[in-house]
C-alpha atoms as a PDB file:
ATOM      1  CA  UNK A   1       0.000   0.000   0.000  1.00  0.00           C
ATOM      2  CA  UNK A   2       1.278   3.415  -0.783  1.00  0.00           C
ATOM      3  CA  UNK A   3       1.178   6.264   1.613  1.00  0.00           C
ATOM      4  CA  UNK A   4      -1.733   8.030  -0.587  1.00  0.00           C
ATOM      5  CA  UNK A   5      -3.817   4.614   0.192  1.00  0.00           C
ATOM      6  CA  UNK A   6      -2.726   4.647   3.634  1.00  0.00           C
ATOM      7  CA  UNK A   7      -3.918   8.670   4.513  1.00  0.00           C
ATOM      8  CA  UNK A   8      -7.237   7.767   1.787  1.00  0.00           C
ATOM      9  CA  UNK A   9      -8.088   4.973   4.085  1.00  0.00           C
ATOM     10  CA  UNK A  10      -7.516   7.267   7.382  1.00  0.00           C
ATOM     11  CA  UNK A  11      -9.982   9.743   6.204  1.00  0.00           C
ATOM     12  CA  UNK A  12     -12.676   7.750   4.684  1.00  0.00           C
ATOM     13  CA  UNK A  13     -12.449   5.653   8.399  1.00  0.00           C
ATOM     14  CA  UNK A  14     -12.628   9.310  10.380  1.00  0.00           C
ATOM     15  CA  UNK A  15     -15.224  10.360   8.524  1.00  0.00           C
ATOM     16  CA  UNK A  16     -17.689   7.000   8.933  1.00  0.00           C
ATOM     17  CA  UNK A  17     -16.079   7.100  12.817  1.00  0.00           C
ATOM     18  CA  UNK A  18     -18.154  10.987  12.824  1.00  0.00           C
ATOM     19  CA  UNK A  19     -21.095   9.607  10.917  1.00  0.00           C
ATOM     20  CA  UNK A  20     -21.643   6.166  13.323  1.00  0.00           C
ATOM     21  CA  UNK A  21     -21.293   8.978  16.145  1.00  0.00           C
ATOM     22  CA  UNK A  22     -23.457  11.068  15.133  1.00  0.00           C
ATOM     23  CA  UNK A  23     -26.149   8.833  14.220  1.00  0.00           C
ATOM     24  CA  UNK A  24     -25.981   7.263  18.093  1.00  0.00           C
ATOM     25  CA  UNK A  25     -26.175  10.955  19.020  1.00  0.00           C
ATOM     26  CA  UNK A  26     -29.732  11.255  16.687  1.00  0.00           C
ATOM     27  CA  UNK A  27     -30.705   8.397  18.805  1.00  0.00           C
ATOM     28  CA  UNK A  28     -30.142   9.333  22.384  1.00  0.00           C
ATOM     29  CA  UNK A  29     -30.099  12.624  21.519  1.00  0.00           C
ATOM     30  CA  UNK A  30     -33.709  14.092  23.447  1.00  0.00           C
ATOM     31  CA  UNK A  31     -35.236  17.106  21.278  1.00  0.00           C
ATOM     32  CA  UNK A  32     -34.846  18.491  18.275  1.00  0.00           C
ATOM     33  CA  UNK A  33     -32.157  21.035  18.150  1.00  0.00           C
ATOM     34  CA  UNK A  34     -29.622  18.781  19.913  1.00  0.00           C
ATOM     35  CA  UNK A  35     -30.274  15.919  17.262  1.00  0.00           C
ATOM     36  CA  UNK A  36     -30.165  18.967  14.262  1.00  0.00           C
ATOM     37  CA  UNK A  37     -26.257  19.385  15.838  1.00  0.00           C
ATOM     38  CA  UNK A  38     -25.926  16.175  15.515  1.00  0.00           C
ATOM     39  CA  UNK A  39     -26.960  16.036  12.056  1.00  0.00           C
ATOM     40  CA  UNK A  40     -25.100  19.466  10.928  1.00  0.00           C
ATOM     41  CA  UNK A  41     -21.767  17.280  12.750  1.00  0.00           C
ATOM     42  CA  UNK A  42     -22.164  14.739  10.120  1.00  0.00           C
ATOM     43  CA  UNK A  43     -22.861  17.019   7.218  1.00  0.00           C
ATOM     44  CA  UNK A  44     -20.323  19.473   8.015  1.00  0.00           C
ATOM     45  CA  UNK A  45     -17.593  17.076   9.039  1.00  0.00           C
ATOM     46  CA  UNK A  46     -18.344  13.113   8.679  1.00  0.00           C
ATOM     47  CA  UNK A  47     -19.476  13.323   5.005  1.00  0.00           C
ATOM     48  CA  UNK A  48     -16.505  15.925   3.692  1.00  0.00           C
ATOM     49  CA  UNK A  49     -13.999  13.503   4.814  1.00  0.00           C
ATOM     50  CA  UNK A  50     -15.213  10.468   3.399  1.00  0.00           C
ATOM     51  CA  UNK A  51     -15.574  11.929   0.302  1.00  0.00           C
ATOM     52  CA  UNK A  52     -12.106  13.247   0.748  1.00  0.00           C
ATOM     53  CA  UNK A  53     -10.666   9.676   1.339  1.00  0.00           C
ATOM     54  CA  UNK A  54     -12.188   8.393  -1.627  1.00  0.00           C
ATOM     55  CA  UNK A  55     -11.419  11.463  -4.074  1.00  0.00           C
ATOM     56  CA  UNK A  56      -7.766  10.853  -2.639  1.00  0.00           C
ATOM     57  CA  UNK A  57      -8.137   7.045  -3.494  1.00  0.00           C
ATOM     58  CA  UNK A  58      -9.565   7.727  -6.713  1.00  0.00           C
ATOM     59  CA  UNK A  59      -7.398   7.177 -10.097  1.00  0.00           C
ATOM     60  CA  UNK A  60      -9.543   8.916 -12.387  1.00  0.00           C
ATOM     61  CA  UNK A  61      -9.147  12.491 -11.767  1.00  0.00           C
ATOM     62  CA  UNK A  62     -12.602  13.762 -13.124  1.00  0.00           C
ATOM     63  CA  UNK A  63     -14.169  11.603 -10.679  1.00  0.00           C
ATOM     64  CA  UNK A  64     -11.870  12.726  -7.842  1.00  0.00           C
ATOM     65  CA  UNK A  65     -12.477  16.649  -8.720  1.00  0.00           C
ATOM     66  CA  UNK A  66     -16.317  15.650  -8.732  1.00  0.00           C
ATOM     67  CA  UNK A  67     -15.790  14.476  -5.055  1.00  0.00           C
ATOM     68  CA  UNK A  68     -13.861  16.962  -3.502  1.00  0.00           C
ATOM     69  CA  UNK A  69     -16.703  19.821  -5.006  1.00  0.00           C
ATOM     70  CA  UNK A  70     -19.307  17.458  -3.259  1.00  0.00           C
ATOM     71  CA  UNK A  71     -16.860  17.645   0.037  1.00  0.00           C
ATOM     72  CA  UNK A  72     -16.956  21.227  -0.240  1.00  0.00           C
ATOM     73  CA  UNK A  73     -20.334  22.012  -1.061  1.00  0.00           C
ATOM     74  CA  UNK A  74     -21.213  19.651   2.102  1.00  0.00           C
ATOM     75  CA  UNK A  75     -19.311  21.394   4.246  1.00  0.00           C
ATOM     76  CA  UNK A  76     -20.609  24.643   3.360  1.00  0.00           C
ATOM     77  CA  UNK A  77     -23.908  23.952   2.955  1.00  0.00           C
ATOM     78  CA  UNK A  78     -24.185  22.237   6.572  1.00  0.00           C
ATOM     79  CA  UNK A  79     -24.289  24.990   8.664  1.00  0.00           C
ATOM     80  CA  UNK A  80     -26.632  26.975   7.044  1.00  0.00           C
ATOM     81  CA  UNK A  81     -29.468  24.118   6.041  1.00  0.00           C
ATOM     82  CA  UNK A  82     -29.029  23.138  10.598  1.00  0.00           C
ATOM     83  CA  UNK A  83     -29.674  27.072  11.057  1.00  0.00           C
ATOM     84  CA  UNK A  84     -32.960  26.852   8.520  1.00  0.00           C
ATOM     85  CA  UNK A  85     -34.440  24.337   9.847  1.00  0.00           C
ATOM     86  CA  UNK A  86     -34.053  24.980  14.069  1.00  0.00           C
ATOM     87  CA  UNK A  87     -34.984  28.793  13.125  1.00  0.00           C
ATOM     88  CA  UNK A  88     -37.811  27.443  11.327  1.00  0.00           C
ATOM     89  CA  UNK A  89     -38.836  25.195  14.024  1.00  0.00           C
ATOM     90  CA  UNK A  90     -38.339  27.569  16.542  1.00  0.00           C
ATOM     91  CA  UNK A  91     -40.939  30.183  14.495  1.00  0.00           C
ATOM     92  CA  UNK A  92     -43.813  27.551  14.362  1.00  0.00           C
ATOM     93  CA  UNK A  93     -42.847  27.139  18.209  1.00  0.00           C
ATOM     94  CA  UNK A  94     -41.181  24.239  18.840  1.00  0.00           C
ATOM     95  CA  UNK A  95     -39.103  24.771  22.376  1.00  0.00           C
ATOM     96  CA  UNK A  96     -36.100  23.050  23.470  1.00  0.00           C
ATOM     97  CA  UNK A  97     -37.013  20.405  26.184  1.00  0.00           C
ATOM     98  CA  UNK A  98     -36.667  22.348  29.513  1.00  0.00           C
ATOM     99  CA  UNK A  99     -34.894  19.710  31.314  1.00  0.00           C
ATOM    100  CA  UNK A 100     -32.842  18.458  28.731  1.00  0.00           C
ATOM    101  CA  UNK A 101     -29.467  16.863  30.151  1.00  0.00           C
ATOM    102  CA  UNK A 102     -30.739  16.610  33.707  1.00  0.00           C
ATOM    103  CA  UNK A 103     -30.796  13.598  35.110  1.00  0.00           C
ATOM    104  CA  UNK A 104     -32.697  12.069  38.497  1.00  0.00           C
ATOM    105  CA  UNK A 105     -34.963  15.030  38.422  1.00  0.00           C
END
């Protein structure tokens, strides 16, 4: 294996280590905006490097371009989509869980 397989593999395995995180976080997660992080962590960060890893492991050099534009418009377009939807939600007035991350009460 060369070194560019070797630091392909490391990123595609970060990034599916982010997404398997934060899909347990979706699930445990208790209201909305916490699981929207947890979503905007996966866009923003989980997805980019996967794609990264496999543009980097890629051959074909069209292909890889296509992937890294996909990485970047994932990152950017994270943050923004998260903000959309818990502003949205918090207009038709949906409010965070008062005793979220207490416990024994």
């Amino acid at each position: 294996m060369s070194p560019t397989d070797l630091i392909a593999a490391a990123l595609a395995a970060l990034g599916v280590a982010g997404l398997l995180v934060s899909g347990m976080c979706l699930i445990r997660f208790p209201d909305f905006y916490t699981r929207v992080h947890a979503v905007r962590l996966a866009g923003g960060i989980g997805a980019p490097l996967v794609c990264a890893g496999l543009a980097l492991a890629n051959l074909d050099g069209a292909l890889a371009l296509k992937l890294a534009v996909l990485a970047a418009i994932t990152m950017l377009l994270a943050s923004p989509a998260a903000h959309i939807l818990a502003s949205a939600a918090h207009g038709a007035g949906l409010a965070p869980l008062s005793n979220a991350g207490k416990r024994g009460s």
